[in-house]
Structures are given as structure tokens and as C-alpha cells.
C-alpha atoms as a PDB file:
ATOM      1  CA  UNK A   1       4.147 -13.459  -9.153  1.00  0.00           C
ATOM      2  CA  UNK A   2       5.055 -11.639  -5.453  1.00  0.00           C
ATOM      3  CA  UNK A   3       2.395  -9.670  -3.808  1.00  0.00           C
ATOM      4  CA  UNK A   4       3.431  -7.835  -0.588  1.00  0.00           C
ATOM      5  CA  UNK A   5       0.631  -6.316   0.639  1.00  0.00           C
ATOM      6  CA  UNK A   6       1.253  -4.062   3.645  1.00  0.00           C
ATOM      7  CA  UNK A   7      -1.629  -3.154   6.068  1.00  0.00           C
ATOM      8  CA  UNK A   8      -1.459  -0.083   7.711  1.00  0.00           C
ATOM      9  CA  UNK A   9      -4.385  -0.380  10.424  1.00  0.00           C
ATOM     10  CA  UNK A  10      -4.330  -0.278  13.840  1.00  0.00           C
ATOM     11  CA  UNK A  11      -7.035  -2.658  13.567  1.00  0.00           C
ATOM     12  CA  UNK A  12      -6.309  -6.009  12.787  1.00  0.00           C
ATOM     13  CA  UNK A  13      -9.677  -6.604  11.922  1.00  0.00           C
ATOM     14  CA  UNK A  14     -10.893  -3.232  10.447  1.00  0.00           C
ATOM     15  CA  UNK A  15     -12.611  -2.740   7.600  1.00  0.00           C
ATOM     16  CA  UNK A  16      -9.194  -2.205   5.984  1.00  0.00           C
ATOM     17  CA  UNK A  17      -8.242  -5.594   6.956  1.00  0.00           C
ATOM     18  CA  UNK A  18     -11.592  -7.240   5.362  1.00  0.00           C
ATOM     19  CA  UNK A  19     -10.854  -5.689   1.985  1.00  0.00           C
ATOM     20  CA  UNK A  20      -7.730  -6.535   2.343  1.00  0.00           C
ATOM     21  CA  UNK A  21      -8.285 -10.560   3.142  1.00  0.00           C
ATOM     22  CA  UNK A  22     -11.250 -10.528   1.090  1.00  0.00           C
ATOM     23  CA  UNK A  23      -8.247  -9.827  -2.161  1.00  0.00           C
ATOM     24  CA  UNK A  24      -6.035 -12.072  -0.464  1.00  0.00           C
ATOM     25  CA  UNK A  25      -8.145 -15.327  -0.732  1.00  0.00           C
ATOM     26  CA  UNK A  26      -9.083 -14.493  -4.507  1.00  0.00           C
ATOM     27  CA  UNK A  27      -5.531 -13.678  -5.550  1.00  0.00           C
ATOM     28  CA  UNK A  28      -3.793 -16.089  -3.356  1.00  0.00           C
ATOM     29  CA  UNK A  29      -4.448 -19.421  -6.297  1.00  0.00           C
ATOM     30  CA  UNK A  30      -2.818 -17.067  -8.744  1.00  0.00           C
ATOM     31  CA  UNK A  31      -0.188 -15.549  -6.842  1.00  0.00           C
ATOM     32  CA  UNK A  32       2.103 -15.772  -3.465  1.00  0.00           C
ATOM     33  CA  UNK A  33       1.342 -13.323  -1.136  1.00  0.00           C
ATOM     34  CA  UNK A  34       3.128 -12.163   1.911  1.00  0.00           C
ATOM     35  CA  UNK A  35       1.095  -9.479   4.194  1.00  0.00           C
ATOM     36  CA  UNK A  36       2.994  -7.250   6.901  1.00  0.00           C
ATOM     37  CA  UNK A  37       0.700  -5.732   9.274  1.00  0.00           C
ATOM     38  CA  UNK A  38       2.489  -2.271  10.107  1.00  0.00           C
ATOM     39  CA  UNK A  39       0.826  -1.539  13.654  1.00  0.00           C
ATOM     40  CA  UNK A  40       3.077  -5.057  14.560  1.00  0.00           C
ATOM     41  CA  UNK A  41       6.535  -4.244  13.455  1.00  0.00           C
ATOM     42  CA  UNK A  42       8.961  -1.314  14.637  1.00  0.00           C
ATOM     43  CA  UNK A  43       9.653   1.296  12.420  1.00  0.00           C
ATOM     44  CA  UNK A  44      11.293   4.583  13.955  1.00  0.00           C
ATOM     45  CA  UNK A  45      10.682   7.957  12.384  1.00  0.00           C
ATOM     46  CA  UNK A  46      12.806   9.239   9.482  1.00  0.00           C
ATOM     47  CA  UNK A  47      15.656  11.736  11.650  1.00  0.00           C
ATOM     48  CA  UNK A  48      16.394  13.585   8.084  1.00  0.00           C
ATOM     49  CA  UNK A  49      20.183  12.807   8.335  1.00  0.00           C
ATOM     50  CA  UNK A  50      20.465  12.070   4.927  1.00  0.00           C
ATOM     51  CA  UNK A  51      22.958   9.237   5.842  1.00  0.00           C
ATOM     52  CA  UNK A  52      21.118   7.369   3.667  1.00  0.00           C
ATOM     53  CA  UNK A  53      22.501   9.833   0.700  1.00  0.00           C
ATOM     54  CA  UNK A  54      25.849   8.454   1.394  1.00  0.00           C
ATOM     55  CA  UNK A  55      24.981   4.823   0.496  1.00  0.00           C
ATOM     56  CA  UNK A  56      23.946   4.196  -3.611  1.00  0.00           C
ATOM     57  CA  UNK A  57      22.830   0.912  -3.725  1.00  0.00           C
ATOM     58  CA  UNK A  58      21.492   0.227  -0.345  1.00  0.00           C
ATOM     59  CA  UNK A  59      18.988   2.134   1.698  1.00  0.00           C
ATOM     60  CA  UNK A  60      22.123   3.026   4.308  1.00  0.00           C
ATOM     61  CA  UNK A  61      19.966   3.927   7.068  1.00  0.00           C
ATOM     62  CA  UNK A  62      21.190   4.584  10.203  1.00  0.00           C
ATOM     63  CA  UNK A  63      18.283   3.308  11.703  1.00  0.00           C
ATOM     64  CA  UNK A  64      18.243  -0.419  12.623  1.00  0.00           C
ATOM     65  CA  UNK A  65      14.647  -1.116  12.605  1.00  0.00           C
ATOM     66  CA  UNK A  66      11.897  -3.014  10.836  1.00  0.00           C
ATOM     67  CA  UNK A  67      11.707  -0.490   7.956  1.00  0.00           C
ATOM     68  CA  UNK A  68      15.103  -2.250   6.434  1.00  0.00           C
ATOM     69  CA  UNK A  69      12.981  -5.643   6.129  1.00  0.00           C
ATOM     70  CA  UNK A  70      10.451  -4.491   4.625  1.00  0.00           C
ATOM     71  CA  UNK A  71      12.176  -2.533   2.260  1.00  0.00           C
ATOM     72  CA  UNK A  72      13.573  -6.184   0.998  1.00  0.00           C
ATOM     73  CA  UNK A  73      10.452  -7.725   0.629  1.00  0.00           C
ATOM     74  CA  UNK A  74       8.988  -4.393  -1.504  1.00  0.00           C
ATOM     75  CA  UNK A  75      12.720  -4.899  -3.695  1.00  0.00           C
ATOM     76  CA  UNK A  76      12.052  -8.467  -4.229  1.00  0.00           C
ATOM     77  CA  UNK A  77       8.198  -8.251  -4.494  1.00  0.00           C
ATOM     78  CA  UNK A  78       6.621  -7.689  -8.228  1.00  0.00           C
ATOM     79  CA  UNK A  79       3.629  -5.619  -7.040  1.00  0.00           C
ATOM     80  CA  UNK A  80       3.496  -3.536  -3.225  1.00  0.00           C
ATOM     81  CA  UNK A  81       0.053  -3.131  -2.020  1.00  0.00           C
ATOM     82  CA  UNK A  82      -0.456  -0.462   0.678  1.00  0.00           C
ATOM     83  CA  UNK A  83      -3.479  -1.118   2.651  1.00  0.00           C
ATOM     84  CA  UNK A  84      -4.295   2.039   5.311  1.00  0.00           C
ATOM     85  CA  UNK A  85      -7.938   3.404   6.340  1.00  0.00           C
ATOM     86  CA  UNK A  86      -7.956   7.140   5.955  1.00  0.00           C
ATOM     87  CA  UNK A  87      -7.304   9.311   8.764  1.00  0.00           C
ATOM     88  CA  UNK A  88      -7.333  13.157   8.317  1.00  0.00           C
ATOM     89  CA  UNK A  89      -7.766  12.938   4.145  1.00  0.00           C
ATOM     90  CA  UNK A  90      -4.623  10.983   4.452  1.00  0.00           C
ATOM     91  CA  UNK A  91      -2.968   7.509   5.462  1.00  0.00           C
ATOM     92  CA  UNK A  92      -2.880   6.271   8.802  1.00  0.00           C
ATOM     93  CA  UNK A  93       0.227   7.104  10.885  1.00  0.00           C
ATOM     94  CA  UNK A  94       1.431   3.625  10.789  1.00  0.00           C
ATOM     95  CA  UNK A  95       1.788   4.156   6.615  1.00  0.00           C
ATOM     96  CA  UNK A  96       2.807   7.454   6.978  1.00  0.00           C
ATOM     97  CA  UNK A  97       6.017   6.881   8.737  1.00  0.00           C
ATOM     98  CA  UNK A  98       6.716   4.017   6.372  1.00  0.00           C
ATOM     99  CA  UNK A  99       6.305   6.222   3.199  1.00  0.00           C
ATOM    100  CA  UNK A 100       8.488   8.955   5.119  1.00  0.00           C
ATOM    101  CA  UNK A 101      11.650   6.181   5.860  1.00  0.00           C
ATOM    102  CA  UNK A 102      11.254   5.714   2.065  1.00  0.00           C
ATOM    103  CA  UNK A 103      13.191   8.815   1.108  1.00  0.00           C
ATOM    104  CA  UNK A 104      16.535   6.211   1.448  1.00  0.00           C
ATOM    105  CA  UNK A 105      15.168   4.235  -1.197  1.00  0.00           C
ATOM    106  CA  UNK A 106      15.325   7.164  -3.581  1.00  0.00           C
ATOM    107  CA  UNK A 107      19.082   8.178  -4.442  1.00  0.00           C
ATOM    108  CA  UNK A 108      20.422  11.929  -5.046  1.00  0.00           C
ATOM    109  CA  UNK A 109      23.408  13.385  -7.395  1.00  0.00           C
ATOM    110  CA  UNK A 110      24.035  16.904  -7.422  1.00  0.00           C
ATOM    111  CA  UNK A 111      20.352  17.560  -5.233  1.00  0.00           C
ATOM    112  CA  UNK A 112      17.881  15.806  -7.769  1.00  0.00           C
ATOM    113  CA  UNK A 113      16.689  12.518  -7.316  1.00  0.00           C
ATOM    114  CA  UNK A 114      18.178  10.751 -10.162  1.00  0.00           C
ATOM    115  CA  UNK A 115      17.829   6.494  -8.906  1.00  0.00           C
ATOM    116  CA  UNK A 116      15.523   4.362  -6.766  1.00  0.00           C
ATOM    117  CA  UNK A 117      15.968   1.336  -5.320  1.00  0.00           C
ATOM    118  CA  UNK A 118      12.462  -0.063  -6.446  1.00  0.00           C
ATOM    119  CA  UNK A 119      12.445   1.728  -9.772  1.00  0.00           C
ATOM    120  CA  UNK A 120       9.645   0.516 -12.043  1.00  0.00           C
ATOM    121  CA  UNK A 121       7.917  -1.412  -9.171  1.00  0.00           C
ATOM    122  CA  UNK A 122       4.237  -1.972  -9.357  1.00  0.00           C
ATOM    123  CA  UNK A 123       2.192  -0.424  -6.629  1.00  0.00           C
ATOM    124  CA  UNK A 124      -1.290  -0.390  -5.621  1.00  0.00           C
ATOM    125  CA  UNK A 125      -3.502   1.967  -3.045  1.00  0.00           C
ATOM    126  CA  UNK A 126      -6.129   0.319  -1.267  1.00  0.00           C
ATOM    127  CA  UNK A 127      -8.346   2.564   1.184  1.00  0.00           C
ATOM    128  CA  UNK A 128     -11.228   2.594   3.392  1.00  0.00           C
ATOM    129  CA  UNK A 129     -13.084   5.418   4.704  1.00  0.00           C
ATOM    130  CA  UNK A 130     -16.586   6.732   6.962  1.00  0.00           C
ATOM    131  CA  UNK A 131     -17.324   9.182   4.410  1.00  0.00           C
ATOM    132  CA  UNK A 132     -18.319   9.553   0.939  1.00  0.00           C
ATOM    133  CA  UNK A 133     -15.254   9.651  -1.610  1.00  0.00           C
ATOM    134  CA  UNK A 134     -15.772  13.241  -2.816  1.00  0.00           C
ATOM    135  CA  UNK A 135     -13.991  15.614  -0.919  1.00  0.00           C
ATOM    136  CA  UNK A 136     -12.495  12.911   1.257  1.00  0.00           C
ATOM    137  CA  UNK A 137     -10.653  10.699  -0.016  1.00  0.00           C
ATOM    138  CA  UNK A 138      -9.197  13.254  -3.046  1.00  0.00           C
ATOM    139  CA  UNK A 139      -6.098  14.270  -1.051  1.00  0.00           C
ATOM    140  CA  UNK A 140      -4.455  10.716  -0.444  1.00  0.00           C
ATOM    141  CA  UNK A 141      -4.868   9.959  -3.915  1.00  0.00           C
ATOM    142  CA  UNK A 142      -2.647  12.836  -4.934  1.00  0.00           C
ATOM    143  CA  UNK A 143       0.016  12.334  -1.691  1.00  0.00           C
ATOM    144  CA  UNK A 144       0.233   8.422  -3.308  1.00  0.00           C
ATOM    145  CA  UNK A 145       0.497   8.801  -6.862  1.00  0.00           C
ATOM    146  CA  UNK A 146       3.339  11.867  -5.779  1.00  0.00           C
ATOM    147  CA  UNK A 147       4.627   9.394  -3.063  1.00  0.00           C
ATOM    148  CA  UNK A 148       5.277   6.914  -6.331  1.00  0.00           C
ATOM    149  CA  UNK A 149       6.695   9.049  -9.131  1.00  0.00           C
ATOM    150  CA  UNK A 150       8.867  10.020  -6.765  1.00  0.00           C
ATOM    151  CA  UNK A 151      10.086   6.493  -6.076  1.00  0.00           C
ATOM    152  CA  UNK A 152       9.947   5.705  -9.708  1.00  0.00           C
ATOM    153  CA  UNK A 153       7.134   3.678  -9.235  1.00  0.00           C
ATOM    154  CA  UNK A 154       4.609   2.825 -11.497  1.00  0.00           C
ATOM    155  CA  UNK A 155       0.616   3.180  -9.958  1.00  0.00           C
ATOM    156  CA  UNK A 156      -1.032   0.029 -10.835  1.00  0.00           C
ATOM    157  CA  UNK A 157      -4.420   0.976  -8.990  1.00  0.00           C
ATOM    158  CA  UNK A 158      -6.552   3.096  -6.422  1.00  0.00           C
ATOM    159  CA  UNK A 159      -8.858   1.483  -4.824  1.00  0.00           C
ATOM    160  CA  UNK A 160     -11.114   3.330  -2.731  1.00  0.00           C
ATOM    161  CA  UNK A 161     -14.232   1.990  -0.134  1.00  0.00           C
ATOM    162  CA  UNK A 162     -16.195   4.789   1.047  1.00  0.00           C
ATOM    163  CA  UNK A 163     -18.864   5.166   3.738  1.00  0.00           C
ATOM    164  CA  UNK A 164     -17.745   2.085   5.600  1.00  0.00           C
ATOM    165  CA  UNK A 165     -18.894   1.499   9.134  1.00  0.00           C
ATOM    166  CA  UNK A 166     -18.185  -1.930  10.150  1.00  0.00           C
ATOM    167  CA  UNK A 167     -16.423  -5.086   8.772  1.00  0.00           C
ATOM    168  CA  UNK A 168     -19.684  -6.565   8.982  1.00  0.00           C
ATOM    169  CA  UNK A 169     -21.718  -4.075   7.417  1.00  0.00           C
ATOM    170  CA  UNK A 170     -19.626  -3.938   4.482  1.00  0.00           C
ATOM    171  CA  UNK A 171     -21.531  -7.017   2.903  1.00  0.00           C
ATOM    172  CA  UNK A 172     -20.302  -7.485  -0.333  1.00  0.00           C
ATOM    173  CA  UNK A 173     -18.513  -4.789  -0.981  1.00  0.00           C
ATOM    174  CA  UNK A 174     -15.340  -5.960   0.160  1.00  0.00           C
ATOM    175  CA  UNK A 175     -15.938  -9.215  -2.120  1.00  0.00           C
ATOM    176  CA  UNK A 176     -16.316  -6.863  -5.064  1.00  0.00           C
ATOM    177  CA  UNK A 177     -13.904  -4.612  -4.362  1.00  0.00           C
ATOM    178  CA  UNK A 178     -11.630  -7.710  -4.333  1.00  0.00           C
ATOM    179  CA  UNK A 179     -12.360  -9.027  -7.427  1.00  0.00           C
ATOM    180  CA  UNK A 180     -11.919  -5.618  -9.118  1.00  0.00           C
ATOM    181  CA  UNK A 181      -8.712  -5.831  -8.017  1.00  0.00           C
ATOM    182  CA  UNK A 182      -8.136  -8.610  -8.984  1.00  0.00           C
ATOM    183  CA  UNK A 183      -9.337  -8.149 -12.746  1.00  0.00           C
ATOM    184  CA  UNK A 184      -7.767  -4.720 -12.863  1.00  0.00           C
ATOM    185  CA  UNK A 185      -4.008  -5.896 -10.992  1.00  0.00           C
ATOM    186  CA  UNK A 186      -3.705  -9.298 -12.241  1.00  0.00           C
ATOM    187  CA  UNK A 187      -5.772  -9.329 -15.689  1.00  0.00           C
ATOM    188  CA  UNK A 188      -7.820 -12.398 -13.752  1.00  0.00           C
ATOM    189  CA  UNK A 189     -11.414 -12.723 -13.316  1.00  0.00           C
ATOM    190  CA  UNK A 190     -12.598 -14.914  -9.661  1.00  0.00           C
ATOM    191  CA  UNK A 191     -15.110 -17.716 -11.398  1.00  0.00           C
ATOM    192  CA  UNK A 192     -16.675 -18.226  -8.022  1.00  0.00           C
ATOM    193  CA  UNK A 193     -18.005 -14.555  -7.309  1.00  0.00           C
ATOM    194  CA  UNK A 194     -20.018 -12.455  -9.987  1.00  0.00           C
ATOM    195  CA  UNK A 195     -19.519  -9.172  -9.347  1.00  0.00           C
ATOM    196  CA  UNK A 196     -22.484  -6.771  -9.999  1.00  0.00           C
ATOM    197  CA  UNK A 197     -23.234  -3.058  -9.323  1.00  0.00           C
ATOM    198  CA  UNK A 198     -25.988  -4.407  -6.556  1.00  0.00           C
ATOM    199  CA  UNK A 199     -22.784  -6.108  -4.821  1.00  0.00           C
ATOM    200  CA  UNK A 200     -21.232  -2.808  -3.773  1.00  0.00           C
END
């Protein structure tokens, strides 16, 4: 199995990043992973040309960046993994301007979207927040699981770490939060870590 897992933090070693590795280490026996931190690459804003339109079985954009690699790792990946803290009840602007380049992944005929290149794909959410869940991190759940039925993706998980402050002062909560991915994504349970409700 192919896990890309694609970290959208400016902070390379955010609390988004430490949930992130901490999932990394457990899945990595079980699976290959290959991690693109977004804040490093290039990836321009979507112009809304639709020259993409033109092109069925390639994403045909214009743009020469970044964006075109990635989108060959998510097409030859079995499960995508987007990684962003929140920012403003949504993703950061490093994931949003990746989820906005992937309208040329998603085909139209006759002004419905009727194809995607990464049809069927597993996806996963993973996000980290300051505040409490409720009424804070409600909105990016809905943008993601809309983001993904309209790629023709399938939602595999939403993961969700509220009140964080520091990597640090996570403690085992990014452990945990690991291994429930791990159960939940992969069907796999870490024998080295017991997960409890104290470890959150």
C-alpha cells in the first residue's frame, strides 16, 4: 500500500507535523509512505482558464508548477492524506491553493462534472487546532468531504486534534491520534502503544 501524506503547515514542526510523524512511524512497517511538505514546493494559484477543460485524461494545466507532481503521486498513491492546521474554520493557505488547482483533475461534458482523474481514491483529513472542536473545526469538515465528492473521492477519515498549544504539550495525544488512524485507515492495531481515553 501507497500513502502520500501531504502537510500543509507552515511549520515544519507544528503540531500538525507531530500528528502527522507520530502516524508516519506507526504506519510506516505496514505501508510506504511518501510525505510532501506544501510550504516547500511551488504551486501557483488556479487563473480559472479552464484550459485544463480542454485536456480529458491529463490535468492540462497551463501552469508549469509543482501542483503537476503532486497530482502524480495522489494518481499513483492508494490513500492521500491532507495534513493542514486550521486557520479561519478552514485549511491553511498552503492546502487551500492545492485543493483549488484540483479543479483540472475533475473533467466536464456539457457543464457537469462527469470524470476525475483520481476517481475512487481514498482520502483522509487530518487537523489540528487552538480551540475546542465545536464550532471550530465544523466548517472544514464540510469544505473536505464537498472538496472529495466532488473529485469522486471516497472519505476514508477525519481526524481532528483540538485545543492544541504546542508540539510538546500535546503528550500523547498525537500517539493516540496516530494509532486511531491507524486502526480506522489501515484495519491495523500498533502492538507497542495502548491507546486509552487517559492518552488523549
Amino acid at each position: 500500500m501507497k500513502i502520500l501524506t501531504l502537510l500543509g503547515s507552515a511549520r515544519k514542526k507544528g503540531n500538525t507535523a507531530a500528528v502527522l510523524t507520530a502516524f508516519e512511524k506507526l504506519v510506516s512497517p505496514h505501508a510506504e509512505i511518501e510525505r510532501i511538505n506544501l510550504a516547500e514546493v511551488n504551486i501557483y494559484p488556479c487563473k480559472g482558464c479552464d484550459a485544463c477543460q480542454k485536456v480529458q485524461d491529463q490535468p492540462g494545466c497551463r501552469q508549469k508548477d509543482d501542483a503537476l507532481r503532486i497530482f502524480e503521486c495522489m494518481r499513483s498513491a492508494d490513500l492521500v492524506l491532507y495534513a493542514t492546521p486550521l486557520y479561519v474554520w478552514d485549511c491553511s493557505a498552503q492546502m487551500k491553493v492545492l485543493w483549488d488547482r484540483q479543479y483540472s483533475l475533475v473533467k466536464y461534458n456539457a457543464g457537469t462534472a462527469t470524470q476525475s482523474l483520481i476517481k475512487g481514491k481514498q482520502t483522509a483529513l487530518l487537523v489540528t487546532c487552538g480551540g475546542p472542536l465545536e464550532d471550530n473545526a465544523d466548517v472544514i469538515q464540510v469544505i473536505f468531504r464537498r472538496e472529495m465528492e466532488y473529485s469522486f473521492c471516497q472519505v476514508a477519515g477525519i481526524y481532528i486534534v483540538a485545543d492544541c498549544t504546542t508540539p510538546r504539550e500535546l503528550g500523547g495525544r498525537a500517539e493516540w491520534t496516530a494509532g486511531q488512524m491507524l486502526h480506522e485507515l489501515l484495519g491495523k492495531q500498533d502492538s507497542m502503544t495502548v491507546y486509552t481515553e487517559n492518552s488523549r
